[in-house]
Protein backbone atom coordinates (compact mmCIF):
# COMPACT_ATOMS: atom_id res chain seq x y z
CA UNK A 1 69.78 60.25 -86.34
CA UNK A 2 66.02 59.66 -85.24
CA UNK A 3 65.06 60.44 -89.17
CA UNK A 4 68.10 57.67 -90.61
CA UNK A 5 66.28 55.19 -88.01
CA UNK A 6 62.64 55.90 -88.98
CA UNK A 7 63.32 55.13 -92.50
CA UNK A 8 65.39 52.50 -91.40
CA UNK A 9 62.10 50.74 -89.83
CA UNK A 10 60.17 52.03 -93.23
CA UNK A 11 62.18 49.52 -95.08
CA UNK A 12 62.36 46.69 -92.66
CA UNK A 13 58.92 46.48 -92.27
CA UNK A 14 58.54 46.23 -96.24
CA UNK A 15 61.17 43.34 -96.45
CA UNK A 16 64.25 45.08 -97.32
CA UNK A 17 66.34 44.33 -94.06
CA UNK A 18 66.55 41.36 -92.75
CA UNK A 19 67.56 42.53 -89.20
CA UNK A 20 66.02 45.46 -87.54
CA UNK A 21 68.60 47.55 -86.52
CA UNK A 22 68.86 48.62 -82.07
CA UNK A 23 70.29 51.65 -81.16
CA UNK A 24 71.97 51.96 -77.82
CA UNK A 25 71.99 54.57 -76.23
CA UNK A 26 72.62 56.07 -72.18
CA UNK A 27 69.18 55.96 -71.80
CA UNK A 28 68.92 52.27 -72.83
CA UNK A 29 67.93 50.36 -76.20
CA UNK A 30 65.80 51.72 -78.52
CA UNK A 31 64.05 49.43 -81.55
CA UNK A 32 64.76 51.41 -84.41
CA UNK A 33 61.50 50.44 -85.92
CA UNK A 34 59.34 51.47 -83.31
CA UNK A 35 61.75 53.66 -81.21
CA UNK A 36 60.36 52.64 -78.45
CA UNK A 37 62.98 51.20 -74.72
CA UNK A 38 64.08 47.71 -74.84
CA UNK A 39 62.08 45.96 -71.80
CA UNK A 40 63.80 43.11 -70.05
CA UNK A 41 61.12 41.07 -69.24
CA UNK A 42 60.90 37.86 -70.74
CA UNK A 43 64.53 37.23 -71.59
CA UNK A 44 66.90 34.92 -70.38
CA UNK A 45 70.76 35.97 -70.09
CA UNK A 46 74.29 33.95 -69.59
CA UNK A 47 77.69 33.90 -69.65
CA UNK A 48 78.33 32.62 -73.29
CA UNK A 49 80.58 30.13 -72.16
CA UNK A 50 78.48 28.30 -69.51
CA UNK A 51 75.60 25.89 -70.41
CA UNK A 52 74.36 22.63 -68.28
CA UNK A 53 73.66 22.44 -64.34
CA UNK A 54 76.32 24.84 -63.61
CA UNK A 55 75.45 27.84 -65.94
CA UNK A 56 74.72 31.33 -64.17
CA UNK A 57 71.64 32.65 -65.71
CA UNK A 58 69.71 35.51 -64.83
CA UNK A 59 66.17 35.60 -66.26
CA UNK A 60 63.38 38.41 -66.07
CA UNK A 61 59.99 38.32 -65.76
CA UNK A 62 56.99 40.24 -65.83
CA UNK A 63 56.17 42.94 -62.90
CA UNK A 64 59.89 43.42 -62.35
CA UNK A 65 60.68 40.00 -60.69
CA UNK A 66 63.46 38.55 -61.25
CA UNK A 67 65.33 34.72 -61.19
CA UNK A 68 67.83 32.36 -61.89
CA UNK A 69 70.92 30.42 -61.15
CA UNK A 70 74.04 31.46 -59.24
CA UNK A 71 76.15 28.49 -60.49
CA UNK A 72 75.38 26.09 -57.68
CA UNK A 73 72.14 28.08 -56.13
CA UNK A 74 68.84 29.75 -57.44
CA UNK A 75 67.81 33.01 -56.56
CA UNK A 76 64.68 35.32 -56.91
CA UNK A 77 63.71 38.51 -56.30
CA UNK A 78 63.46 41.62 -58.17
CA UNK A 79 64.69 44.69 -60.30
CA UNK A 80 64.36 48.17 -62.02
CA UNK A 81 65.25 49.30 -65.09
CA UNK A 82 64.62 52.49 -66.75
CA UNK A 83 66.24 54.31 -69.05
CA UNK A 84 69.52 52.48 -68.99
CA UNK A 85 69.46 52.38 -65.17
CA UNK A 86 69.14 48.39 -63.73
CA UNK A 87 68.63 47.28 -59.78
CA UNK A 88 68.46 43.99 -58.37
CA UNK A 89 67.16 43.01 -55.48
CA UNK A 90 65.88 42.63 -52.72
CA UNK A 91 67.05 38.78 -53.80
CA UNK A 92 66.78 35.73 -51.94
CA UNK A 93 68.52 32.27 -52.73
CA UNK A 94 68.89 28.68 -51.88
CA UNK A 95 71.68 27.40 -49.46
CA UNK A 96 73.12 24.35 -50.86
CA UNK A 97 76.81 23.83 -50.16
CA UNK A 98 78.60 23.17 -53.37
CA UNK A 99 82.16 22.66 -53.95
CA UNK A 100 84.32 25.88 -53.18
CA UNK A 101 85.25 26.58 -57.02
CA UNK A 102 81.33 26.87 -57.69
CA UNK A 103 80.95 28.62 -54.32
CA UNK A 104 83.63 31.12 -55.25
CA UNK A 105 81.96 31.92 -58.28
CA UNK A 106 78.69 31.95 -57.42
CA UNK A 107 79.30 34.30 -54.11
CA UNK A 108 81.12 36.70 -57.80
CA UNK A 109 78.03 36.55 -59.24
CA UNK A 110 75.70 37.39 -56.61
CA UNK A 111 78.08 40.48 -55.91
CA UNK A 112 78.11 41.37 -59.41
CA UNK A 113 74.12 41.38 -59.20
CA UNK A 114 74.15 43.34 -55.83
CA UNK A 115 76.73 46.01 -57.55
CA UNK A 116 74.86 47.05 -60.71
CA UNK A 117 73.33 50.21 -61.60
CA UNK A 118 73.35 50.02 -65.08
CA UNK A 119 73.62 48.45 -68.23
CA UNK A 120 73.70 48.20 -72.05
CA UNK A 121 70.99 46.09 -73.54
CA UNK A 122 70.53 44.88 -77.11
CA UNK A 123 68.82 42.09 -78.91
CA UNK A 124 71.77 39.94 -78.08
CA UNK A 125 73.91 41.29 -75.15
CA UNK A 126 73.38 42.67 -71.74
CA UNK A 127 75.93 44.05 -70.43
CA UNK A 128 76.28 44.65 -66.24
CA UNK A 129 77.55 47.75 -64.95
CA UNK A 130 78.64 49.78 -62.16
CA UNK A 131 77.44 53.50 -60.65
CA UNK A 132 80.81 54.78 -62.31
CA UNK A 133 80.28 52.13 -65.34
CA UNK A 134 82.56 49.71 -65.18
CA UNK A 135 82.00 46.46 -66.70
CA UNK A 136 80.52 44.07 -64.07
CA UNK A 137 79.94 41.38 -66.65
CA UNK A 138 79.23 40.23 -69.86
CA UNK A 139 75.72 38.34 -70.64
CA UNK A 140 74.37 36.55 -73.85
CA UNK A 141 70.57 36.24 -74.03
CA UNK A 142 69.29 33.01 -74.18
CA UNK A 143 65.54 32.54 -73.88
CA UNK A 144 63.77 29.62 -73.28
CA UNK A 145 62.83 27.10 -75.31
């Protein structure tokens, strides 16, 4: 598979692809091109239904620190991830009261963050998991203007 990939990269990086290809694997996303992991930092992730004030976003940074949006709150802090392995936290966040459907969902998502141990990354989704991998959630990236 590693030799299909290499010349894979040969002919994207003479024009013949338009897309590089990403290849997912337990140990986390590889660029096929330079088969090297998929970092995190410097990408912005949401539900691909929610956009506006309300949106739950998680963004990462450089030197593992994390933030973003609970729905109704922000929240910082940090993370790990290596080799298909993601931790958040320790994360702190604001303490405006919202109304209870945005509460609801927002006290989801900060579980959901609190819960995962893993997840699938590629160019375009990151997917949230558990220790035993279930699905936590579903994230689109979206990185800033």
């Amino acid at each position: 598979m590693t030799r299909r990939l290499t010349r894979l990269g040969a002919f994207v990086r003479m024009g013949l692809l338009a897309l590089a290809p990403v290849v997912l694997t337990t140990q986390g996303a590889w660029s096929a091109d330079e088969m090297t992991p998929m970092t995190l930092a410097g990408t912005v992730w949401v539900f691909a239904d929610e956009n506006g004030k309300k949106a739950r976003i998680v963004q990462f940074g450089a030197e593992n620190k994390v933030s973003g949006h609970l729905g109704c709150n922000r929240f910082a802090g940090s993370y790990a991830y290596n080799n298909g392995e993601l931790k958040f936290g320790p994360l702190a966040s604001t303490k405006m009261a919202c109304p209870p459907p945005f509460m609801e969902r927002e006290r989801e998502f900060a579980t959901t963050l609190g819960s995962t141990r893993m997840a699938e990354a590629s160019t375009t989704r990151l997917i949230l998991k558990d220790g035993e991998g279930k699905t936590l959630a579903e994230l689109v990236r979206r990185d800033p203007d």
